[in-house]
Protein backbone atom coordinates (compact mmCIF):
# COMPACT_ATOMS: atom_id res chain seq x y z
CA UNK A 1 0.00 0.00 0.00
CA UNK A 2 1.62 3.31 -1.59
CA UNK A 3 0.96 6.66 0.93
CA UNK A 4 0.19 9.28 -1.39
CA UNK A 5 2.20 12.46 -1.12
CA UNK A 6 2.63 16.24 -2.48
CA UNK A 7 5.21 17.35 -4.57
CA UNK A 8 8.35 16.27 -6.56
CA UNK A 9 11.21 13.85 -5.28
CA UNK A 10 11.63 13.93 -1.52
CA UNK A 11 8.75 13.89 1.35
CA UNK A 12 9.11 16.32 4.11
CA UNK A 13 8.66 14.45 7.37
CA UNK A 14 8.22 15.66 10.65
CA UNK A 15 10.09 13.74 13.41
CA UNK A 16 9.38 13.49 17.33
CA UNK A 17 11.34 13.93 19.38
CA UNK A 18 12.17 17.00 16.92
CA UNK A 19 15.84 16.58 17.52
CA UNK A 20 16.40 13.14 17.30
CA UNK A 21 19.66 12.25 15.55
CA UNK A 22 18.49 8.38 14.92
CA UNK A 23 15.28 9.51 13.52
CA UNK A 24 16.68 12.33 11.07
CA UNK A 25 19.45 10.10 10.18
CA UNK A 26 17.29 7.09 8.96
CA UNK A 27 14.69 9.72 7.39
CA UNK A 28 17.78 11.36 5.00
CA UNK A 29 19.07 7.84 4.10
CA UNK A 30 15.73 7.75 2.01
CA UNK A 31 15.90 10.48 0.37
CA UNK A 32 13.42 12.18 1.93
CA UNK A 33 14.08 15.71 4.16
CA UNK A 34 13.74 15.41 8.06
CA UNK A 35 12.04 18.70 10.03
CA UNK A 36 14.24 18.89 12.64
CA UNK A 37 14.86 21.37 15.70
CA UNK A 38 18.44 21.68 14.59
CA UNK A 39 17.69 23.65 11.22
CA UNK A 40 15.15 25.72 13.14
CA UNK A 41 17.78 26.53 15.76
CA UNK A 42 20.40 27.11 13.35
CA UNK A 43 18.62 29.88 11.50
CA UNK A 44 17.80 31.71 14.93
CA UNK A 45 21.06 31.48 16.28
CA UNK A 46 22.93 33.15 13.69
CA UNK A 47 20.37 35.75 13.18
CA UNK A 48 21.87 39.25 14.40
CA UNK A 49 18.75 39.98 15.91
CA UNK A 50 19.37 37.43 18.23
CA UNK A 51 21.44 38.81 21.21
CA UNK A 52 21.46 35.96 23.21
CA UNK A 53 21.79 32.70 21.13
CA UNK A 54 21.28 30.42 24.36
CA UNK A 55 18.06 31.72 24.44
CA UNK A 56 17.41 31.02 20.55
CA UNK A 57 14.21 32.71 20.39
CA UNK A 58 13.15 36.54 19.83
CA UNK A 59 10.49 38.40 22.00
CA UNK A 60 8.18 37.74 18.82
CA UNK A 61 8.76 34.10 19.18
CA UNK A 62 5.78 33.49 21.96
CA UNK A 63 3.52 35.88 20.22
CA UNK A 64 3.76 33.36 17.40
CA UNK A 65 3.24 30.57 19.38
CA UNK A 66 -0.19 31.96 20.01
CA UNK A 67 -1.22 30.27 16.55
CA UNK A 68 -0.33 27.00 18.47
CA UNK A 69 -1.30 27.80 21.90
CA UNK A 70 -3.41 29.40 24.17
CA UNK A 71 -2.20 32.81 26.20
CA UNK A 72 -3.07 30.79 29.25
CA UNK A 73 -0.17 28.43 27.98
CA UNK A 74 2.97 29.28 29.88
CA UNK A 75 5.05 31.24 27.40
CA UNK A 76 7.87 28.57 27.13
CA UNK A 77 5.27 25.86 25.69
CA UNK A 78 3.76 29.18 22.97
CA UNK A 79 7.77 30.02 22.46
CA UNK A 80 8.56 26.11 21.28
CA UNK A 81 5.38 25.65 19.43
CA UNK A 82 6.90 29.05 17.36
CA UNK A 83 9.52 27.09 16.41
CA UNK A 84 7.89 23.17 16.68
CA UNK A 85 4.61 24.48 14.91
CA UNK A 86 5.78 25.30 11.81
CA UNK A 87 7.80 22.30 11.61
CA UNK A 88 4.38 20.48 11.67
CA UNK A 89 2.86 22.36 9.04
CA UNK A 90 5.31 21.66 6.57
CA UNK A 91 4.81 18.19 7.47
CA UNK A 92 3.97 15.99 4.54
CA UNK A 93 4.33 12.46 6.61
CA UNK A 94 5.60 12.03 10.50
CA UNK A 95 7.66 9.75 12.58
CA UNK A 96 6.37 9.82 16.82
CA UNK A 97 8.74 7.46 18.97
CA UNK A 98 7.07 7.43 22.33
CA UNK A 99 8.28 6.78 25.57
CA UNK A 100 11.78 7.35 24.36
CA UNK A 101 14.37 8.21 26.79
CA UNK A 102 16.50 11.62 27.58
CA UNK A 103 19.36 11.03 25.60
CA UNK A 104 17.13 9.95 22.31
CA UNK A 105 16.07 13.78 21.59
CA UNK A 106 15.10 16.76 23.24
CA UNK A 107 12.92 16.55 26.44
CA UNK A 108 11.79 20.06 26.56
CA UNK A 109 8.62 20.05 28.15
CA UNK A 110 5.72 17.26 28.65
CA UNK A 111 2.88 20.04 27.47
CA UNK A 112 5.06 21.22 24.39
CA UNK A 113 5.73 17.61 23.55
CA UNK A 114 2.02 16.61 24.35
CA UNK A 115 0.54 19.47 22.09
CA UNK A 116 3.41 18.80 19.24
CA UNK A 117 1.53 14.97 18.76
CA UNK A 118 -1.25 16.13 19.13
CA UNK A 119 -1.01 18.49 16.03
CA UNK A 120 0.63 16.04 14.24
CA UNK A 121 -2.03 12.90 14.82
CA UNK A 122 -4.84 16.15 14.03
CA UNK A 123 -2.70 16.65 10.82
CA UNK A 124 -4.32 13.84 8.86
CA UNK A 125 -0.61 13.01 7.47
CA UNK A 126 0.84 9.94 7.14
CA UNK A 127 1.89 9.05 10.23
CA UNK A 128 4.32 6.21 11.97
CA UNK A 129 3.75 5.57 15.80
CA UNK A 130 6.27 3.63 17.63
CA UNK A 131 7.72 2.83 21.14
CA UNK A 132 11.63 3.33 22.06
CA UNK A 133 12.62 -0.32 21.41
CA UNK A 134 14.71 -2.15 24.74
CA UNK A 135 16.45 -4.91 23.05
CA UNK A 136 18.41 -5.86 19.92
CA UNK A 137 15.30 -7.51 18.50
CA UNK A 138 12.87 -4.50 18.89
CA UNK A 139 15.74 -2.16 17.93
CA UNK A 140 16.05 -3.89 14.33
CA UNK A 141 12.22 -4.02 14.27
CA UNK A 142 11.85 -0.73 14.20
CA UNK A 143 14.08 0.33 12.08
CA UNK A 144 12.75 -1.62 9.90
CA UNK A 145 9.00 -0.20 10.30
CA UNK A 146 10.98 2.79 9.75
CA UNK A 147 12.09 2.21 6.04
CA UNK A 148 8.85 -0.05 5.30
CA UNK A 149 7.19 3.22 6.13
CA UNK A 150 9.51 6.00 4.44
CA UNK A 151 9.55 3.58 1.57
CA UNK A 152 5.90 3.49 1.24
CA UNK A 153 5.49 7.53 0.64
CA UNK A 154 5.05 7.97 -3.05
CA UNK A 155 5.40 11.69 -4.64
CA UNK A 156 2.63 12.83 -6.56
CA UNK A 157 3.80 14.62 -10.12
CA UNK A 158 3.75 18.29 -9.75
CA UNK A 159 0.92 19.95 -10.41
CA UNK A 160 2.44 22.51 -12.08
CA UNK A 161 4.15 20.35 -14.52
């Protein structure tokens, strides 16, 4: 069963934990382009209007998080989702590895990370669930959902063409 997908050669897929290294990693070796924190990071921290790079975010960046999150939201979970929600958007398929442990990819914060699956299940996309495998066994079963799945996204032509 061929996953029908938008636009020309490569599939833009949203991973979770955003950062994960494994995760982006097995998505590239397809072809395809991973959404990852890093890129998103990257462009903020060597913006000069950044004057703290630790920080990696603007004032602006909670007001945009408002798209993603309530005011009531603490303004860490609305400054992530500035950065996380657009990642999401652009999301054409996703990977979600649950229950995953701290050094896998970026902890943040359980109501950021809560609200980021939740946009992505909402998103309609294609979309791979797994668990953090424990042994040698799970660990090659996985990956191997992984590909099955990344191999399964077919382009569609481009409409424009």
């Amino acid at each position: 069963m061929n996953l029908i997908i938008q636009r020309g050669n490569f599939i833009k897929i949203a991973i979770f934990p955003p950062n994960s290294l494994i995760l982006a990693d097995l998505v590239e070796r397809k072809g395809h382009e991973a959404l990852v924190l890093q890129k998103e990071i990257r462009k903020r921290v060597t913006d000069v209007e950044i004057d703290s790079p630790p920080l990696n975010i603007t004032e602006e960046e909670p007001i945009k998080g408002l798209k993603y999150a309530a005011i009531e939201v603490p303004s860490g979970v609305r400054g992530r989702m500035a950065i996380f929600g657009p990642l999401i958007e652009a999301a054409e398929a996703a990977i979600i590895m649950e229950d995953a442990p701290f050094g896998f990819g970026c902890i943040g914060c359980a109501r950021t990370n809560e609200l980021s699956m939740f946009y992505l299940r909402k998103r309609g996309i294609p979309l791979l669930e797994l668990h953090y495998p424990t042994t040698k066994e799970e660990t090659m079963e996985v990956v191997n959902k992984i590909n099955t799945f990344l191999d399964s996204l077919e382009p569609l032509e481009d409409k424009n063409g």
